[in-house]
C-alpha atoms as a PDB file:
ATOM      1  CA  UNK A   1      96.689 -17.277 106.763  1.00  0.00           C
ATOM      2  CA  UNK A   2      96.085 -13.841 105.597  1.00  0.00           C
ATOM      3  CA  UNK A   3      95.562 -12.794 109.121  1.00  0.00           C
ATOM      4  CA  UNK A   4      98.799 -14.263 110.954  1.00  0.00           C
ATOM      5  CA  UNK A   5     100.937 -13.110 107.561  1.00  0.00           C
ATOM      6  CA  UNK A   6      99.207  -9.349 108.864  1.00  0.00           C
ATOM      7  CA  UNK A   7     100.228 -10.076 112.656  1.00  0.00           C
ATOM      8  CA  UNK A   8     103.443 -11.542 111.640  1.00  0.00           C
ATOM      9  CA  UNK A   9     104.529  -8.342 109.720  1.00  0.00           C
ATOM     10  CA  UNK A  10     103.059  -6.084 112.072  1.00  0.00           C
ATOM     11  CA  UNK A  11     105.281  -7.803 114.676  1.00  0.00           C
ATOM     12  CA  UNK A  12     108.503  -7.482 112.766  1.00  0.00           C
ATOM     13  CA  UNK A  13     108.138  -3.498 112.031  1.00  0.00           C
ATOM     14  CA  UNK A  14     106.680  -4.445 108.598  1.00  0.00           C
ATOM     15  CA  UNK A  15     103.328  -3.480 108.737  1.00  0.00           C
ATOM     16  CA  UNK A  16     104.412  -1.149 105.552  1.00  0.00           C
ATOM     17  CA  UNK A  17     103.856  -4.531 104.076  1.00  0.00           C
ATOM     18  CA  UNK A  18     101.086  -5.832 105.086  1.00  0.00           C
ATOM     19  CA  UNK A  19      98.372  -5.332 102.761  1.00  0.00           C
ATOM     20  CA  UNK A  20     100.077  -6.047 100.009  1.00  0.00           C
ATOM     21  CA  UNK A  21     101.635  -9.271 101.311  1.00  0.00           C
ATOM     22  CA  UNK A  22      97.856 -10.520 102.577  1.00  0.00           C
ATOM     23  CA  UNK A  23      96.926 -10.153  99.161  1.00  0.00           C
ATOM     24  CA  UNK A  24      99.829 -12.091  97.740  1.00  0.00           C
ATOM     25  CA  UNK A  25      99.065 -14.513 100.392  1.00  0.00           C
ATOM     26  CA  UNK A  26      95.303 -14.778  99.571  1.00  0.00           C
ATOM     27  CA  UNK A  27      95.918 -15.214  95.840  1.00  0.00           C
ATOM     28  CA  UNK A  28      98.678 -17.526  96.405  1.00  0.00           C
ATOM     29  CA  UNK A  29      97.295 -19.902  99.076  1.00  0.00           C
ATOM     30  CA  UNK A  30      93.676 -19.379  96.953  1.00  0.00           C
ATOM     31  CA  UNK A  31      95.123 -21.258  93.917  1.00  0.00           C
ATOM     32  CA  UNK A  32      97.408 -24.110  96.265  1.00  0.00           C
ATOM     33  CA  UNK A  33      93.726 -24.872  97.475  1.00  0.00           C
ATOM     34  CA  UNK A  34      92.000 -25.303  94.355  1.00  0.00           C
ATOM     35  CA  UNK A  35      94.701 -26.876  92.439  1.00  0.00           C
ATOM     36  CA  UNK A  36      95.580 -29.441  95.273  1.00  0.00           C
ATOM     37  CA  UNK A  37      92.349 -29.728  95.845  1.00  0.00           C
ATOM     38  CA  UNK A  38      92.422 -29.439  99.874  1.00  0.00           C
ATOM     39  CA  UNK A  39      95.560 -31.370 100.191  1.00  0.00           C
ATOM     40  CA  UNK A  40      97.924 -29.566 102.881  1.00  0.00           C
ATOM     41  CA  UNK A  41      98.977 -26.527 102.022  1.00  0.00           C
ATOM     42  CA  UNK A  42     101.937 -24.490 104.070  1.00  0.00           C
ATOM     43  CA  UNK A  43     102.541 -20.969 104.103  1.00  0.00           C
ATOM     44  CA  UNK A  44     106.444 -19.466 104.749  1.00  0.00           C
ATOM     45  CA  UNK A  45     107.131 -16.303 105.485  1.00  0.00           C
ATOM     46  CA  UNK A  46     111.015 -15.307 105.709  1.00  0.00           C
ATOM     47  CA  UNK A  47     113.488 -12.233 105.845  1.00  0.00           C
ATOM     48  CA  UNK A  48     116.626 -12.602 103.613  1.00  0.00           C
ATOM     49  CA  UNK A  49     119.111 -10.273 101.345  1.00  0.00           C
ATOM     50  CA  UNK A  50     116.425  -6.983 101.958  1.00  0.00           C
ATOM     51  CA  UNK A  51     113.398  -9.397 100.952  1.00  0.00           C
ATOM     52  CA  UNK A  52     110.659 -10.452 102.177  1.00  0.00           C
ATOM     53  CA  UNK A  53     109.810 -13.914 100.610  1.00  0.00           C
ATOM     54  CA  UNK A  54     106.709 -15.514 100.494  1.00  0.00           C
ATOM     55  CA  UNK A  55     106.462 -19.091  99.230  1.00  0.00           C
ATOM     56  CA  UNK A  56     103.123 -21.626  99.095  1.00  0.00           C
ATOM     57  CA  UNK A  57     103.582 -24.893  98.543  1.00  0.00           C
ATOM     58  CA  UNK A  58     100.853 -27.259  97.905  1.00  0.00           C
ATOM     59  CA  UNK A  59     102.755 -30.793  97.286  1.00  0.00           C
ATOM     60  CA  UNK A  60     101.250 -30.952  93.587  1.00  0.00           C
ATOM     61  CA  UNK A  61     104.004 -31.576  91.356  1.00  0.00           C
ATOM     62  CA  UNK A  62     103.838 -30.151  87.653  1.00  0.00           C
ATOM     63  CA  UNK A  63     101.344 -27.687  88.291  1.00  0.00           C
ATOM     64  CA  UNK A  64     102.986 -24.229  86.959  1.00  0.00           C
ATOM     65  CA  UNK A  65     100.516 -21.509  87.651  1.00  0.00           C
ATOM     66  CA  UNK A  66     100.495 -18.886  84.823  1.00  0.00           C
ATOM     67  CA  UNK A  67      98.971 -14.979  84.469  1.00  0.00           C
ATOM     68  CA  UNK A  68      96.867 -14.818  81.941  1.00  0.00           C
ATOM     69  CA  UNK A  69      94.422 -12.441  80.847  1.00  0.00           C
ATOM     70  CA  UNK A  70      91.176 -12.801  81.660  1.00  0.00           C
ATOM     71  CA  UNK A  71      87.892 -11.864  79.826  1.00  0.00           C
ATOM     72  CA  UNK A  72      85.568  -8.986  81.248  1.00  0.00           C
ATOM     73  CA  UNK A  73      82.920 -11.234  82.209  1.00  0.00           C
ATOM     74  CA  UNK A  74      85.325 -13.972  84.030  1.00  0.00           C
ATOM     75  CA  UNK A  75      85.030 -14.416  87.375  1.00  0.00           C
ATOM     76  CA  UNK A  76      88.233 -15.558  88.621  1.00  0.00           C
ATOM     77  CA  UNK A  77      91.880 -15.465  86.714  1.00  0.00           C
ATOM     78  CA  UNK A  78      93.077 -12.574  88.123  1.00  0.00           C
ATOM     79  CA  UNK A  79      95.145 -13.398  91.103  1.00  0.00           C
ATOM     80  CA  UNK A  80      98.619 -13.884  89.662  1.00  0.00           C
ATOM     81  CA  UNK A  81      98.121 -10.776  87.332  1.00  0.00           C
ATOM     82  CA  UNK A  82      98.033  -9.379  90.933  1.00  0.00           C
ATOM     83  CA  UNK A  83     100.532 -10.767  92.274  1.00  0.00           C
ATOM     84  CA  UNK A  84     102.854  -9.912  89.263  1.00  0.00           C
ATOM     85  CA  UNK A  85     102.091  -6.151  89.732  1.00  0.00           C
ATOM     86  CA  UNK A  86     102.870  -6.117  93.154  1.00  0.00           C
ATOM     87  CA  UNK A  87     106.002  -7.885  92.953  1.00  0.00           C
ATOM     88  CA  UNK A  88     106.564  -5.225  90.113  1.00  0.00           C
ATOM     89  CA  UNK A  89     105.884  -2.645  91.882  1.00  0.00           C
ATOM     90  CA  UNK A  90     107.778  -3.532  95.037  1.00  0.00           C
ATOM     91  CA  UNK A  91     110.896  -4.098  93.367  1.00  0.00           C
ATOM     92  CA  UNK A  92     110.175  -8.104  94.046  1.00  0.00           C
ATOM     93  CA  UNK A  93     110.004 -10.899  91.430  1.00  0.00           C
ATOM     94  CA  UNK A  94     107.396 -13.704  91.626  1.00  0.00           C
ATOM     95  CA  UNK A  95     107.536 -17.491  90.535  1.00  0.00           C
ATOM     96  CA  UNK A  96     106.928 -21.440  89.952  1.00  0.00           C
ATOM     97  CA  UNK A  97     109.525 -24.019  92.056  1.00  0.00           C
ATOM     98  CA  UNK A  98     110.951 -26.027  89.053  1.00  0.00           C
ATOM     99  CA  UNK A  99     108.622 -29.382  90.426  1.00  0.00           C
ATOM    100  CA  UNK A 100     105.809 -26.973  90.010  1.00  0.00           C
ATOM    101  CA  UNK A 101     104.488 -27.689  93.905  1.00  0.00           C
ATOM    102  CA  UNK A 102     105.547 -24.166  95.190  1.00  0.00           C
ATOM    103  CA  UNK A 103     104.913 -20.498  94.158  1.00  0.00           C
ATOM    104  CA  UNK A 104     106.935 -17.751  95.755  1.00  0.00           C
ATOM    105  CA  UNK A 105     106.663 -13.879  95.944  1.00  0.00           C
ATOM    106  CA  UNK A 106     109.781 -11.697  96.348  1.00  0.00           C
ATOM    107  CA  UNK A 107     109.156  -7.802  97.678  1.00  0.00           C
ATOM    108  CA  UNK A 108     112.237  -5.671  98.363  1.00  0.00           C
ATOM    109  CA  UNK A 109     112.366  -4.338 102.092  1.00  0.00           C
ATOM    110  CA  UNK A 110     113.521  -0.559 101.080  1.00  0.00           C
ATOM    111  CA  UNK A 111     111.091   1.706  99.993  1.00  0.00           C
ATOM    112  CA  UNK A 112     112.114   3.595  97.331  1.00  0.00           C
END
């Protein structure tokens, strides 16, 4: 997934965007795995109102992904701390669907 979000961006004159959307992607699609637990998961990519908008969705209702911070010695829990800042940091906004099944990433196009 990480490599046809790259292509697909790369293709639409976005390649600006491309690392930190694989990221977003590999965090993303990393937890809809473990948390579905290998159940289907689909990746959307879309243009609308200047944003690029990611969205996972793993069919797992009630599961609401959090940030939290994680201890030095922890070896994962740091994905949607990740996510956060780049959202952040792109002028984008992150979140859970309301069922809990889908978690979406919002980056403005403009670079400011």
């Amino acid at each position: 997934m990480r490599k046809l979000t790259r292509t697909h961006l790369v293709e639409e004159g976005l390649s600006c965007f491309a690392d930190d959307a694989v990221l977003i992607v590999s965090e993303l699609v990393t937890n809809a795995v473990q948390h579905s637990r290998g159940r289907e998961v689909t990746l959307t990519l879309s243009l609308r109102n200047g944003c690029l908008r990611i969205n996972v969705h793993d069919g797992v209702p009630s599961h609401r992904p959090t940030p939290w911070k994680p201890c030095d010695e922890d070896e994962h829990g740091r994905g949607l701390l990740l996510v956060q800042a780049i959202a952040g940091a792109r002028r984008g906004s992150w979140g859970v669907s309301d069922d809990g099944a889908s978690t979406w990433c919002e980056l403005a196009l403009a670079v400011s």
